[in-house]
C-alpha atoms as a PDB file:
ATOM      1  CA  UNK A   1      13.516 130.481 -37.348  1.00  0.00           C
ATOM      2  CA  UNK A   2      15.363 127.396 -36.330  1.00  0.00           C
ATOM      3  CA  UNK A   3      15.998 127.477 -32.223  1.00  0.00           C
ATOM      4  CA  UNK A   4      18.734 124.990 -32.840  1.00  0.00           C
ATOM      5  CA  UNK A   5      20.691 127.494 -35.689  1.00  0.00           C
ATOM      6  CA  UNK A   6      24.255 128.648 -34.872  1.00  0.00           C
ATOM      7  CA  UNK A   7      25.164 132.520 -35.869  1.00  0.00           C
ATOM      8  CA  UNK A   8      28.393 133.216 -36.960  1.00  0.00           C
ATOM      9  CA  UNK A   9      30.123 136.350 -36.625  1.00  0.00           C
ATOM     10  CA  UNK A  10      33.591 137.163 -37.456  1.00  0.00           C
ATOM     11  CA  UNK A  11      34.930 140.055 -37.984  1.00  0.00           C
ATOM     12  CA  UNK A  12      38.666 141.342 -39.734  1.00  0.00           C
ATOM     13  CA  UNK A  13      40.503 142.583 -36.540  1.00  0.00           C
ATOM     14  CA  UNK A  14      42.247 139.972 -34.838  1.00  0.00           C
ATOM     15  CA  UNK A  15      42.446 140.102 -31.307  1.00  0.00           C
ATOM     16  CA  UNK A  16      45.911 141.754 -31.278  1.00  0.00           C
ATOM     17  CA  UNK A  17      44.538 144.101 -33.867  1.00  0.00           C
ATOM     18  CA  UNK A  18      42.008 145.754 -31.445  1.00  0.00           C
ATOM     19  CA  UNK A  19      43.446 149.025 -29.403  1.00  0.00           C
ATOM     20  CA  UNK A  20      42.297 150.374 -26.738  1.00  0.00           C
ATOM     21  CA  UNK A  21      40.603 154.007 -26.693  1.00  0.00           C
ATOM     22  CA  UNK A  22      43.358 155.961 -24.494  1.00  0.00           C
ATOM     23  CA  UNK A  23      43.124 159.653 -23.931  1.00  0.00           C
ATOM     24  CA  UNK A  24      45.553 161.342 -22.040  1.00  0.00           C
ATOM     25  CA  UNK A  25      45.866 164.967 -20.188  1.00  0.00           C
ATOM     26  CA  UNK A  26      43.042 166.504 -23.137  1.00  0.00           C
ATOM     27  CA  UNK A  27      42.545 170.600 -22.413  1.00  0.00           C
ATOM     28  CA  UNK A  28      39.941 172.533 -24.420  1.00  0.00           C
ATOM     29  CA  UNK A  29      39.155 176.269 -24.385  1.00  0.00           C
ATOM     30  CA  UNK A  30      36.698 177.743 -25.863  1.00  0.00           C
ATOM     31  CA  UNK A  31      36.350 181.627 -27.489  1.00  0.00           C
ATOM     32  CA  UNK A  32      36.256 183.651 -24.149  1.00  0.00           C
ATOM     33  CA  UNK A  33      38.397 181.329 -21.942  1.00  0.00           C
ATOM     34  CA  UNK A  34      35.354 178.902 -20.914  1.00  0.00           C
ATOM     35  CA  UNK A  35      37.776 175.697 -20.491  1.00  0.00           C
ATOM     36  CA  UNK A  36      35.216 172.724 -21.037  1.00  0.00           C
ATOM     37  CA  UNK A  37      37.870 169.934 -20.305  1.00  0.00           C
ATOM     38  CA  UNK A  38      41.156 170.693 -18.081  1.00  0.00           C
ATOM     39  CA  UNK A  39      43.232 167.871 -17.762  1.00  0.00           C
ATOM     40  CA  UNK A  40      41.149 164.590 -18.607  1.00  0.00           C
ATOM     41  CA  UNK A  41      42.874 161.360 -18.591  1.00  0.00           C
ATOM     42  CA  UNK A  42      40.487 157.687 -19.506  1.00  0.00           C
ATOM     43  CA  UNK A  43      40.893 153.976 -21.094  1.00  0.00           C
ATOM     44  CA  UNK A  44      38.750 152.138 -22.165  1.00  0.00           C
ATOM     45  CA  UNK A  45      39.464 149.136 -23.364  1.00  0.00           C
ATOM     46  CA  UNK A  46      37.515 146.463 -26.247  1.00  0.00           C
ATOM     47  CA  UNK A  47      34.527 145.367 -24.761  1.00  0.00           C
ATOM     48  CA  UNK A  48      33.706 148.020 -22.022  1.00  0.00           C
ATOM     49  CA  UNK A  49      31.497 150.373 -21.694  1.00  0.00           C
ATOM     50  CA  UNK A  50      31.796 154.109 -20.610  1.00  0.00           C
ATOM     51  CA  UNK A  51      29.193 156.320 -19.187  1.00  0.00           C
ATOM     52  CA  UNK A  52      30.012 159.750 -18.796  1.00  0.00           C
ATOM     53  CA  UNK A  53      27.958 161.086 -16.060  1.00  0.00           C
ATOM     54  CA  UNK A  54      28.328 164.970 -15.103  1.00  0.00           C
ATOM     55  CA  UNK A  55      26.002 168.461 -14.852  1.00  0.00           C
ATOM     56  CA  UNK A  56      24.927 170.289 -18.017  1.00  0.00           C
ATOM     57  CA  UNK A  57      28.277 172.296 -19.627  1.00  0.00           C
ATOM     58  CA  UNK A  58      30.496 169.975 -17.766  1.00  0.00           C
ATOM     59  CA  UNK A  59      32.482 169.256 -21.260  1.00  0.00           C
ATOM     60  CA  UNK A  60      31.218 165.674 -21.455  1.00  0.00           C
ATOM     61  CA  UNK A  61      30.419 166.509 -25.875  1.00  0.00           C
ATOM     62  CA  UNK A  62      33.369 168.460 -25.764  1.00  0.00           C
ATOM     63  CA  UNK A  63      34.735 165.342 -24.846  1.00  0.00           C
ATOM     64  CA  UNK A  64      33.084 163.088 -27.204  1.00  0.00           C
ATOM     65  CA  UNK A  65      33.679 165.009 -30.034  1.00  0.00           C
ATOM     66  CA  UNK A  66      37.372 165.596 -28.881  1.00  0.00           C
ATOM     67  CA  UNK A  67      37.475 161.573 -29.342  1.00  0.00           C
ATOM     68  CA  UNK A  68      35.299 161.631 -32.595  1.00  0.00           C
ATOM     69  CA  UNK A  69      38.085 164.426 -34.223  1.00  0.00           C
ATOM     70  CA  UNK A  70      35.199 166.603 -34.668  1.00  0.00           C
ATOM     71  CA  UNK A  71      37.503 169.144 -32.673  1.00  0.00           C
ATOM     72  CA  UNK A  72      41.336 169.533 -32.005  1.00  0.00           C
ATOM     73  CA  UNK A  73      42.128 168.915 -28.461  1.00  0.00           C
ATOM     74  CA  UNK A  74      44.289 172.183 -27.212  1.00  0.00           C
ATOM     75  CA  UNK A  75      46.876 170.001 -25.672  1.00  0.00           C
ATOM     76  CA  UNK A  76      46.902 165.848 -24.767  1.00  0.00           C
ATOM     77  CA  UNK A  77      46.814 162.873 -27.127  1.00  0.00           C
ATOM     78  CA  UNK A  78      43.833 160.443 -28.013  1.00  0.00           C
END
């Protein structure tokens, strides 16, 4: 490979294109009233990165897969 070679990379979003992940006030409950996320509010904008650190059964794939639409969020927006 040549150490002097440029890479280009484009891509089709435009700056102004790119939104920022916003979720705001998401509540789940599961079967048996076990709420895995009360109230959770978070931005994240292009570029970053977001680590969700918390115990076991804390609701952090709850969360993820609130984001992902794998399931409905009881109340809030994403």
């Amino acid at each position: 490979m040549n150490p002097n070679a440029t890479i280009e990379i484009t891509t089709k979003d435009t700056p102004e294109a790119v939104q920022p992940l916003v979720v705001e006030n998401i509540n789940k409950q599961h079967k048996g009233g076990i709420k895995a996320n009360t109230d959770i509010s978070l931005s994240v904008r292009p570029g970053e990165i977001l680590g969700l650190l918390a115990p076991y059964g804390a609701g952090k794939m709850t969360l993820v897969r609130q984001i992902t639409t794998e399931l409905i969020p009881a109340s809030g927006s994403i």
